[in-house]
Protein backbone atom coordinates (compact mmCIF):
# COMPACT_ATOMS: atom_id res chain seq x y z
CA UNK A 1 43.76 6.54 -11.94
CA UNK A 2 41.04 9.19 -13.05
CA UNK A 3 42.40 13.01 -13.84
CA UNK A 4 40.41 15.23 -11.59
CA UNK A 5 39.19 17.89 -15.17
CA UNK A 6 37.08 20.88 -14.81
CA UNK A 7 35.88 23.15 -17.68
CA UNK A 8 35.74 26.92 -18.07
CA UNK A 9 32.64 28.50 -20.02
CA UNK A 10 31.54 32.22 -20.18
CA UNK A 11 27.91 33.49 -20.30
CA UNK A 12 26.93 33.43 -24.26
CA UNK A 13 25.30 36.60 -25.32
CA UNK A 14 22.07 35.00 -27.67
CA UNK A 15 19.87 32.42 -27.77
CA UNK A 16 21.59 30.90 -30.12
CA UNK A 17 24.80 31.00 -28.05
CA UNK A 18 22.99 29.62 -25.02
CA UNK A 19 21.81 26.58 -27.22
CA UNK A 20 25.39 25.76 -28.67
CA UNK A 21 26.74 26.52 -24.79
CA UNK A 22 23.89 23.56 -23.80
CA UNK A 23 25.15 21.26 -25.95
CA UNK A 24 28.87 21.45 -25.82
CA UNK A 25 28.15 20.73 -22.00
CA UNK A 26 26.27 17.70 -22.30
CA UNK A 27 28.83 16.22 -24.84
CA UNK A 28 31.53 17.55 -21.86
CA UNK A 29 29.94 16.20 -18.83
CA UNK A 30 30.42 12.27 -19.93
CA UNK A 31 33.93 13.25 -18.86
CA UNK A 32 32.25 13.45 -15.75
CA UNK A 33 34.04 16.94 -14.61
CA UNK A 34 34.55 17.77 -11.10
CA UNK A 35 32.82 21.35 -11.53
CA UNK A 36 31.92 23.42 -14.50
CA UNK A 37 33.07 27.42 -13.88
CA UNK A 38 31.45 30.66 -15.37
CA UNK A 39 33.76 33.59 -15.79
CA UNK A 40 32.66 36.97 -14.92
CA UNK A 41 32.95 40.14 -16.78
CA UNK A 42 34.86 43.32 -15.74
CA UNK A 43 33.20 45.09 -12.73
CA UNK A 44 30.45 42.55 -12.71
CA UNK A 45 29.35 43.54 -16.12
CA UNK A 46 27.88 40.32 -17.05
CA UNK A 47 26.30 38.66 -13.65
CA UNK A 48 23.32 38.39 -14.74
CA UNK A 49 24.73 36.26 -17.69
CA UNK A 50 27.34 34.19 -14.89
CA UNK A 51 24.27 33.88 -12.95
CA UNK A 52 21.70 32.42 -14.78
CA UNK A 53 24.91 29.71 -16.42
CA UNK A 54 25.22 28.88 -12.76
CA UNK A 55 21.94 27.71 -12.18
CA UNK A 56 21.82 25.44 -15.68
CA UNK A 57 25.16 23.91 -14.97
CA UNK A 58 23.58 23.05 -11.17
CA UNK A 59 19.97 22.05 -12.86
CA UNK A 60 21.98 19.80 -14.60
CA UNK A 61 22.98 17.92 -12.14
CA UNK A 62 26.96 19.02 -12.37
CA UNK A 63 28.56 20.80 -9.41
CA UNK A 64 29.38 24.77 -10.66
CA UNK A 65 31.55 27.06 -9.63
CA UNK A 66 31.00 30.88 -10.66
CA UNK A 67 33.77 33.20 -11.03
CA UNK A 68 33.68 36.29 -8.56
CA UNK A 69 35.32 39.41 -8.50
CA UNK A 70 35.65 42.51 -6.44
CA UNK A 71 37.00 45.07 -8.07
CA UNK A 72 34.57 48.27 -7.70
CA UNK A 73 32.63 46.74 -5.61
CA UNK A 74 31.12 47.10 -2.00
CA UNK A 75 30.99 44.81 1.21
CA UNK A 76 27.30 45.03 1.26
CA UNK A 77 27.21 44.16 -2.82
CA UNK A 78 29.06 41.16 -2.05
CA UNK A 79 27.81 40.14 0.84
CA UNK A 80 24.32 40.24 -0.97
CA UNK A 81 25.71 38.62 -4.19
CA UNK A 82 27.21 35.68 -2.54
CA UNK A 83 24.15 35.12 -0.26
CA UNK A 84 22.06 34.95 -3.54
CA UNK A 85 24.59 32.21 -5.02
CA UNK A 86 24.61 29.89 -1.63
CA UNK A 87 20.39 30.26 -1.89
CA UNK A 88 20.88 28.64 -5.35
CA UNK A 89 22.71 26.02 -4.23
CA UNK A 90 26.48 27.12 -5.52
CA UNK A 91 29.26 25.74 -3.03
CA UNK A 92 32.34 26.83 -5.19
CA UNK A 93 33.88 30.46 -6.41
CA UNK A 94 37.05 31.49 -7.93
CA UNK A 95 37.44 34.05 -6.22
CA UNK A 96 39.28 37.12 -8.40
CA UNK A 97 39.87 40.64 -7.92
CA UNK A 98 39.07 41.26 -11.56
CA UNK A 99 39.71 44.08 -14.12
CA UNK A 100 38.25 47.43 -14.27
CA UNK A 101 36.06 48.13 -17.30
CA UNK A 102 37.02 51.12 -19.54
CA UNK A 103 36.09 54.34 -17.59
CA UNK A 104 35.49 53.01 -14.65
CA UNK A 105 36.64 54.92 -11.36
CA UNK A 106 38.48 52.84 -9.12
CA UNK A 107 36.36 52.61 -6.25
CA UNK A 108 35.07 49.78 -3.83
CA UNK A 109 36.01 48.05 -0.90
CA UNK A 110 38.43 45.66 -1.85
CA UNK A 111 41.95 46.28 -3.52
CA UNK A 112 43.06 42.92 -3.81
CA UNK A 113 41.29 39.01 -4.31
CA UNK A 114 42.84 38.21 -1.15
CA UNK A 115 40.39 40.55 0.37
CA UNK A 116 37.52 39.28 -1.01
CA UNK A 117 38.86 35.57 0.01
CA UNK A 118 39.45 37.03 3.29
CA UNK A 119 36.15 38.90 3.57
CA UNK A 120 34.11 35.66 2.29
CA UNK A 121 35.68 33.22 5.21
CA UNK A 122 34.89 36.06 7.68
CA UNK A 123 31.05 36.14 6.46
CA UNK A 124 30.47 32.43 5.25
CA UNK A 125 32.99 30.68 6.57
CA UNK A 126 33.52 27.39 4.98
CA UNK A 127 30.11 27.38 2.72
CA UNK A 128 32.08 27.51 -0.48
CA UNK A 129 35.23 26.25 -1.62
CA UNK A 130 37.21 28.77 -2.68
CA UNK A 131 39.82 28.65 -5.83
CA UNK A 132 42.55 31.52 -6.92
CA UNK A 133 43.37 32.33 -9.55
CA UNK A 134 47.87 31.51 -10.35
CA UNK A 135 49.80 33.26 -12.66
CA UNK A 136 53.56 30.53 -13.42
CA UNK A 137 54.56 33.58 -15.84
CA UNK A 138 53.82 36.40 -13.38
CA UNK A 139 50.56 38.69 -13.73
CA UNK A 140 50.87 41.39 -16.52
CA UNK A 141 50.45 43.99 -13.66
CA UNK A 142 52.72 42.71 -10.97
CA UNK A 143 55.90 44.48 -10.41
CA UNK A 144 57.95 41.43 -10.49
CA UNK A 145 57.60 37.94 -10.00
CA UNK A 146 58.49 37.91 -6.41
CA UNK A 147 56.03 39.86 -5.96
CA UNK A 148 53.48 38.28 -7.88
CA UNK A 149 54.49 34.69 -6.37
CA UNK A 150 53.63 36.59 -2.52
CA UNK A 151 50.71 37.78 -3.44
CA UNK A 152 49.26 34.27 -4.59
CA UNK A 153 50.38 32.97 -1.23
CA UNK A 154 48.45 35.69 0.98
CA UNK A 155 45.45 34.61 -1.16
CA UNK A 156 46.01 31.26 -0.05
CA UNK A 157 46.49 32.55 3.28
CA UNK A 158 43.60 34.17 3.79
CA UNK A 159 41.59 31.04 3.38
CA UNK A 160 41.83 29.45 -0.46
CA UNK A 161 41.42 26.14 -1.03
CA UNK A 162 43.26 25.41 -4.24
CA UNK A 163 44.30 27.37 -7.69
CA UNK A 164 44.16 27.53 -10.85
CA UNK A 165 46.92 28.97 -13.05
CA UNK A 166 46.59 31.19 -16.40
CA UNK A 167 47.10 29.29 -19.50
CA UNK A 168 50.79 28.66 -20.51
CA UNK A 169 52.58 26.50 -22.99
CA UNK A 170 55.84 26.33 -21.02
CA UNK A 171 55.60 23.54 -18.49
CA UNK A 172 58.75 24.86 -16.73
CA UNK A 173 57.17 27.57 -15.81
CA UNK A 174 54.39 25.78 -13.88
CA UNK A 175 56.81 23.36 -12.28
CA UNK A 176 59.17 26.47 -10.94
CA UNK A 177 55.84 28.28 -9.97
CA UNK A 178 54.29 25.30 -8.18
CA UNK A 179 58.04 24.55 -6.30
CA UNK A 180 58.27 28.23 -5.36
CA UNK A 181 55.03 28.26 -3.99
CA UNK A 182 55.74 25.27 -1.43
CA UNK A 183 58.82 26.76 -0.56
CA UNK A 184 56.69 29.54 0.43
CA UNK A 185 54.16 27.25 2.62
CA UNK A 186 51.65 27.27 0.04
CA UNK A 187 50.12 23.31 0.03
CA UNK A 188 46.87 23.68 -1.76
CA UNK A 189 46.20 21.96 -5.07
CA UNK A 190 47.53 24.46 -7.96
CA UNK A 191 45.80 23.44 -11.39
CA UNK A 192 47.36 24.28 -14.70
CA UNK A 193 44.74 26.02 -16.58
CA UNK A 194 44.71 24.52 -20.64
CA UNK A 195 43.99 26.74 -23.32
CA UNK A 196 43.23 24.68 -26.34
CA UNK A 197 44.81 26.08 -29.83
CA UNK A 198 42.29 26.55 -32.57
CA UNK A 199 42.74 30.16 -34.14
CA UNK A 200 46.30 31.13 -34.33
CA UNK A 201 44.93 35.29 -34.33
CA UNK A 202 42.61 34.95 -31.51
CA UNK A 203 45.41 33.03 -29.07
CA UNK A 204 47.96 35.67 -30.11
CA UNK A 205 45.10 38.44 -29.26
CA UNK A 206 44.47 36.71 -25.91
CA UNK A 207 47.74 36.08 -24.72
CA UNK A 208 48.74 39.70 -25.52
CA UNK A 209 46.14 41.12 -23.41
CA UNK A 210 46.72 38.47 -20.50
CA UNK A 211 50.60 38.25 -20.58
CA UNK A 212 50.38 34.66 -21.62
CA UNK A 213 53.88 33.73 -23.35
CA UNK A 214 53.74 31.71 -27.02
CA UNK A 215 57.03 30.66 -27.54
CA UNK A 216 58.53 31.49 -30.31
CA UNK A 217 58.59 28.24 -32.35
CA UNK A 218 54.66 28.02 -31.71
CA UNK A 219 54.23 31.36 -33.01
CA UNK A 220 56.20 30.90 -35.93
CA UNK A 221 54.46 27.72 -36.73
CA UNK A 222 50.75 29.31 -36.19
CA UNK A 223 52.12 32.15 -38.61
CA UNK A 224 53.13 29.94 -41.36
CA UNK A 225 49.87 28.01 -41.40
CA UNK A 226 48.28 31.09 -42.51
CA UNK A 227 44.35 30.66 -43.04
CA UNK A 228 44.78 26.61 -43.08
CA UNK A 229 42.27 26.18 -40.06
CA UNK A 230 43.11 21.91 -40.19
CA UNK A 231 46.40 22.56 -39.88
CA UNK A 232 46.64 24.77 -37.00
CA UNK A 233 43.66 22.52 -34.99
CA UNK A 234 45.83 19.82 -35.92
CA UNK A 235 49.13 21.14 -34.89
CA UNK A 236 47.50 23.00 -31.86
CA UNK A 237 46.13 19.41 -30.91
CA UNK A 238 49.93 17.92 -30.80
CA UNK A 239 50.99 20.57 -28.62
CA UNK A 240 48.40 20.99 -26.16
CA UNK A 241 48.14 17.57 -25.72
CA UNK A 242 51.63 16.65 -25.49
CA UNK A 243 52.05 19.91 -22.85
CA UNK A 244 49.45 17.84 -20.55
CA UNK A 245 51.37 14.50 -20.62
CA UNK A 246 54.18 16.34 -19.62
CA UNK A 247 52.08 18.13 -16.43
CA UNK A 248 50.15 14.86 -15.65
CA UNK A 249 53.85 12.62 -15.73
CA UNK A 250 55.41 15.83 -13.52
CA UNK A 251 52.61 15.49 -10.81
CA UNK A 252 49.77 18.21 -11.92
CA UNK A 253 46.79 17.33 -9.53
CA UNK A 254 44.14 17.65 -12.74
CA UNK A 255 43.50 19.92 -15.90
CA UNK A 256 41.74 23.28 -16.13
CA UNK A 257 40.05 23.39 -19.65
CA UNK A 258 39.51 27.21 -21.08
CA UNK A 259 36.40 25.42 -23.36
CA UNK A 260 35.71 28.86 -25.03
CA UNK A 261 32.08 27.33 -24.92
CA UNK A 262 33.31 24.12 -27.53
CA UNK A 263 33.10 20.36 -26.36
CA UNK A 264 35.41 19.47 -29.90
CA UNK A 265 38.47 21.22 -28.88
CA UNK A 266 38.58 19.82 -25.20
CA UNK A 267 37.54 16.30 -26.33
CA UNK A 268 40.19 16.05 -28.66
CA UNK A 269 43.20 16.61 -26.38
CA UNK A 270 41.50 14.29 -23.64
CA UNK A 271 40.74 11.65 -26.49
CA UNK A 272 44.36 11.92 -27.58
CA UNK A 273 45.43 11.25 -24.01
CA UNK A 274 43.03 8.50 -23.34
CA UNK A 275 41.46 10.41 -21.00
CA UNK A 276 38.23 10.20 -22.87
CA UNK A 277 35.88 7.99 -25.55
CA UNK A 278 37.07 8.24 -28.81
């Protein structure tokens, strides 16, 4: 039976970035993906960039799905912003709340992404499908993961039609998340976001800044590879792809591929689960 895979790409910066972005998607949509998201930059600070990566990724022929959040912003912004995304054809959003850029007043009309889920039913009803974002190790800003777990199920409340979690490398996590969550009522599809491992400094750097956990015997591993790129792809490889047999055999509905705007990374893994041409 076919995975159900998606892949994550943020707006490049260049020309040149846009041109390597092009071609890692063509080489990534002969997995035939379900959608193709575009992340968003704090307070909206590159929607222009989200945008425009939209409207390729659709002009491609390959359904698109463009990050959204809310944070500082208006009702009327939104309302305006997600008007211009149905005209272009966009039926998807991952809907976020989204972090504050540095000095930036608080502001806006919505506090939380349940808001904006809520606020997007209320004006377009059921014109897009609507993911959420899931956090199995709790959000670095929670207060607990109680509390974190309840406010993932009022965004599915308020009208979300499936999720997809922050990267992780501890399947038990997502398992326990994904149980707590029905227990809760929650029945939408909740997809484990992959984060392929490639550089050992940026992954520590992200995960930091994220509250993504590295267990220690990855950590230690990444550390004493030193600069030997091979050997952390390679090792990175055996991990990631062994995490996603372990989702795929424990029921995971698809995978969520963080590309980082690479098809080799992605392809890999999905080769080395047979999930792809190789």
């Amino acid at each position: 039976m076919a995975v159900p895979l998606s892949f994550e790409f943020f707006p490049p910066k260049t020309p040149e970035g846009a041109a390597k972005l092009r071609a890692a998607r063509q080489r990534l949509y002969a997995l035939k993906p379900q959608f193709c998201s575009v992340t968003y930059g704090a307070g909206g600070s590159t929607q222009e960039g989200t945008f425009a990566t939209v409207g390729e990724i659709l002009a491609e022929g390959v359904e698109a799905a463009a990050h959204f959040s809310c944070i500082g912003a208006t009702r009327a912004r939104v309302r305006a912003q997600l008007a211009e995304l149905q005209r272009m054809g966009v039926k998807r959003l991952v809907a976020l709340r989204g972090d504050l850029p540095s000095g930036y007043g608080l502001g806006g009309e919505f506090a939380f992404a349940r808001d904006l889920v809520a606020f997007i039913r209320a004006e377009f009803g059921t014109a897009f499908h609507i993911e959420v974002a899931a956090y199995p190790e709790m959000h670095p800003q929670a207060r607990s993961p109680q509390a974190d777990l309840q406010a993932f199920a009022d965004k599915v409340r308020a009208g979300a039609d499936g999720a997809i979690t922050q990267y992780f490398f501890n399947t038990d996590a997502y398992f326990r998340f994904v149980e707590e969550a029905r227990a809760l009522g929650v029945a939408v599809p909740i997809v484990p976001g992959i984060m392929p491992i490639t550089h050992a400094t940026q992954l520590m750097r992200f995960s930091d800044a994220c509250g993504a956990e590295i267990p220690r015997w990855i950590r230690l591993r990444l550390q004493g590879f030193g600069d030997d790129a091979a050997s952390i792809r390679a090792f990175g490889l055996d991990v990631v792809s062994a995490l996603c047999e372990r989702l795929l055999r424990g029921g995971a509905p698809g995978l969520h591929f963080y590309t980082m705007n690479q098809a080799e990374p992605t392809l890999a893994i999905l080769q080395r689960l047979g999930l792809a041409g190789g």
